[in-house]
Protein backbone atom coordinates (compact mmCIF):
# COMPACT_ATOMS: atom_id res chain seq x y z
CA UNK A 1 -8.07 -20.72 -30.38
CA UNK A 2 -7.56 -24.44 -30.11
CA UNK A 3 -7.38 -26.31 -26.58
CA UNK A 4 -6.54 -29.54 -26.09
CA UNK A 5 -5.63 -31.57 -23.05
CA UNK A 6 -2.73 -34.04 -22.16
CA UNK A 7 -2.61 -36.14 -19.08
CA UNK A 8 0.76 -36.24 -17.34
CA UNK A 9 1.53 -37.79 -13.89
CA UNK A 10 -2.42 -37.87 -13.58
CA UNK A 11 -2.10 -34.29 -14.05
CA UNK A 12 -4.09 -32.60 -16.82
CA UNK A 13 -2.64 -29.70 -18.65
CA UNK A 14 -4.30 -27.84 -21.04
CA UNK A 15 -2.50 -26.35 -24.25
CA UNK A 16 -3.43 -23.40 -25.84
CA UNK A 17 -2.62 -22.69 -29.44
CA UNK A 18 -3.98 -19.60 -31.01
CA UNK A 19 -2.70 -17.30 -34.51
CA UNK A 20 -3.95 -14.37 -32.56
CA UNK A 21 -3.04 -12.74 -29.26
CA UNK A 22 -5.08 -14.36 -26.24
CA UNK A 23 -3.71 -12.04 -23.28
CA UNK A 24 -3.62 -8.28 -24.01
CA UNK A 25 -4.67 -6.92 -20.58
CA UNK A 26 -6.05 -8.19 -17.41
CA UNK A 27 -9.21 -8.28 -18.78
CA UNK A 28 -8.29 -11.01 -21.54
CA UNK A 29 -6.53 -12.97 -19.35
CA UNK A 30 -9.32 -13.27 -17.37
CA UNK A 31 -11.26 -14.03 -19.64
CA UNK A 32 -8.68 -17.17 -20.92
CA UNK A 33 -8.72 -18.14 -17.58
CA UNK A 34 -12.02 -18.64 -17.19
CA UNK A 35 -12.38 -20.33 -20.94
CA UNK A 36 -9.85 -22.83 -20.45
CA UNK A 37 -11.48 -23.41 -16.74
CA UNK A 38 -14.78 -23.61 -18.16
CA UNK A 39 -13.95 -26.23 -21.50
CA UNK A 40 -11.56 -28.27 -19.80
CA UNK A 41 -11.38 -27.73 -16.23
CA UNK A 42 -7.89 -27.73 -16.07
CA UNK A 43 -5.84 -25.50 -13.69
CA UNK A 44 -2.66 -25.96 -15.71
CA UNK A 45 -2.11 -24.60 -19.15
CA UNK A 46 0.51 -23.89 -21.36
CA UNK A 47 0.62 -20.95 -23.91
CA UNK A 48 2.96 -19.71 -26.82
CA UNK A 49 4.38 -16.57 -26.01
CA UNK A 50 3.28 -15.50 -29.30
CA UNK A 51 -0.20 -15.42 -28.27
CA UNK A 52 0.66 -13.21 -25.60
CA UNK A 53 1.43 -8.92 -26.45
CA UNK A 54 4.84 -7.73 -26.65
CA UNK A 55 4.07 -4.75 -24.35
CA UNK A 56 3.85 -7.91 -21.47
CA UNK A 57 7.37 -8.68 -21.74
CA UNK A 58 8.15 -4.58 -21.20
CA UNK A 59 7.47 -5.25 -16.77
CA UNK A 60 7.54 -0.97 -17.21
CA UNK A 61 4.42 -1.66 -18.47
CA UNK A 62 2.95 -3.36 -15.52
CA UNK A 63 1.20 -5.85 -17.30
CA UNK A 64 3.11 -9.17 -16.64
CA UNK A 65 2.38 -8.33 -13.14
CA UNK A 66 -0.98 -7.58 -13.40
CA UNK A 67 -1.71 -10.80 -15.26
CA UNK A 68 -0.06 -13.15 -13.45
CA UNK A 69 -1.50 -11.82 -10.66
CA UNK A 70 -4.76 -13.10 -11.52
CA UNK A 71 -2.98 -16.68 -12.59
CA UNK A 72 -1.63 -16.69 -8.43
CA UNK A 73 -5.68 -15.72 -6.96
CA UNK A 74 -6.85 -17.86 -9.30
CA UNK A 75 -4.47 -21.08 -8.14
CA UNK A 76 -3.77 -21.64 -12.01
CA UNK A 77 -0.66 -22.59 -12.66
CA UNK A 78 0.72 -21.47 -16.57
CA UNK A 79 3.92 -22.15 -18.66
CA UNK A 80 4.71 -19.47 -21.04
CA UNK A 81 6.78 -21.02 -24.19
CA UNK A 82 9.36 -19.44 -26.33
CA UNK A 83 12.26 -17.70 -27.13
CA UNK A 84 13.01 -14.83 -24.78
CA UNK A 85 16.68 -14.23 -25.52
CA UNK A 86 15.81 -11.77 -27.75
CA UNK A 87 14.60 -9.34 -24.76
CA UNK A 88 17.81 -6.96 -23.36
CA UNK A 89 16.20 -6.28 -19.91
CA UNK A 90 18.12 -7.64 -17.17
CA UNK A 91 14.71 -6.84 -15.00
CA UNK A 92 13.06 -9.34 -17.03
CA UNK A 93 15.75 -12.15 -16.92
CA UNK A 94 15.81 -11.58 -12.94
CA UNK A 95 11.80 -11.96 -13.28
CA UNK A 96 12.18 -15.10 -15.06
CA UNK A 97 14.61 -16.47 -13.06
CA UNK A 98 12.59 -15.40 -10.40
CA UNK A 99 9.52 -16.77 -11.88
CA UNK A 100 10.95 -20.52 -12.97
CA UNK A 101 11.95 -21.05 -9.06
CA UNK A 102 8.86 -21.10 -7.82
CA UNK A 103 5.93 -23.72 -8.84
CA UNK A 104 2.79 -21.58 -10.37
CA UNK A 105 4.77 -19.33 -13.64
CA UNK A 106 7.37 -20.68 -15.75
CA UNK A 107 8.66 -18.91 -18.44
CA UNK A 108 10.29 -22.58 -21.02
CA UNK A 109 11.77 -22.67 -24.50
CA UNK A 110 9.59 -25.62 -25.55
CA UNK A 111 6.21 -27.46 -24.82
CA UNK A 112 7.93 -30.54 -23.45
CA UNK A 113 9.60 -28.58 -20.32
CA UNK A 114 6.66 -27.09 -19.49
CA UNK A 115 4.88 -30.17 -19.51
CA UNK A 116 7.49 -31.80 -17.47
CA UNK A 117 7.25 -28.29 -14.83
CA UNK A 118 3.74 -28.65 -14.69
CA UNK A 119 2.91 -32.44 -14.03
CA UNK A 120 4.85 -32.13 -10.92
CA UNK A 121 2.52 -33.05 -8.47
C-alpha cells in the first residue's frame, strides 16, 4: 500500500493506492482508518474501488453499511473511485445517489472529482 498526500483548498487528502484489497470487513477498514490516520493524519482519503471486495458492492451483504459506518463515527470523510456501471442493482445506484448528496461518502469515476468533493471546506 502506497499513501501519499495532496493539499487542496488547505485541505489534505490522502490517496491510497494498493494491488491488493485494503477493505474486506469492518475489521480492515478499521484498521485503514487508523493507518492512514496514524501516517498522515488526514481525515480525507481517496481509494480505488479495486482495493475494496466485490462482496461490498452486493449492500445484501451488509458490508458497505457496516464500513462506512465506521468512516461516519470516525468523522473521515472517503471517495471511492471507479467504474460502477457495471453493477445491475438499482439498490446500489439509489445508495450512490444517496451517498454523493451528502458530504462524508462519494462514490466518483476518477481521482480528480473526488479531489474536487473532498477539498470542499
Amino acid at each position: 500500500m502506497q499513501i501519499s498526500v495532496i493539499k487542496e483548498n488547505n485541505v489534505e487528502i490522502a490517496i491510497i493506492n494498493s494491488d491488493h484489497l485494503l477493505i474486506t470487513d469492518v475489521q480492515s477498514a478499521l484498521d485503514l482508518i487508523a493507518t492512514v490516520d496514524y501516517e498522515t493524519s488526514c481525515s480525507r482519503m481517496i481509494i480505488n474501488k479495486s482495493s475494496i471486495c466485490e462482496e461490498f458492492f452486493d449492500l445484501s451483504t451488509g458490508i458497505a453499511g457496516e464500513v462506512l459506518q465506521k468512516y461516519i463515527n470516525y468523522r473521515k470523510k472517503i471517495a471511492i473511485v471507479g467504474d460502477f456501471s457495471k453493477y445491475p442493482s438499482k439498490s446500489l445506484k439509489d445508495f450512490i445517489y444517496e451517498c454523493n448528496r451528502g458530504k462524508d461518502i462519494f462514490f466518483l469515476p476518477n481521482e480528480k472529482q473526488a479531489i474536487e468533493k473532498l477539498s470542499i471546506v
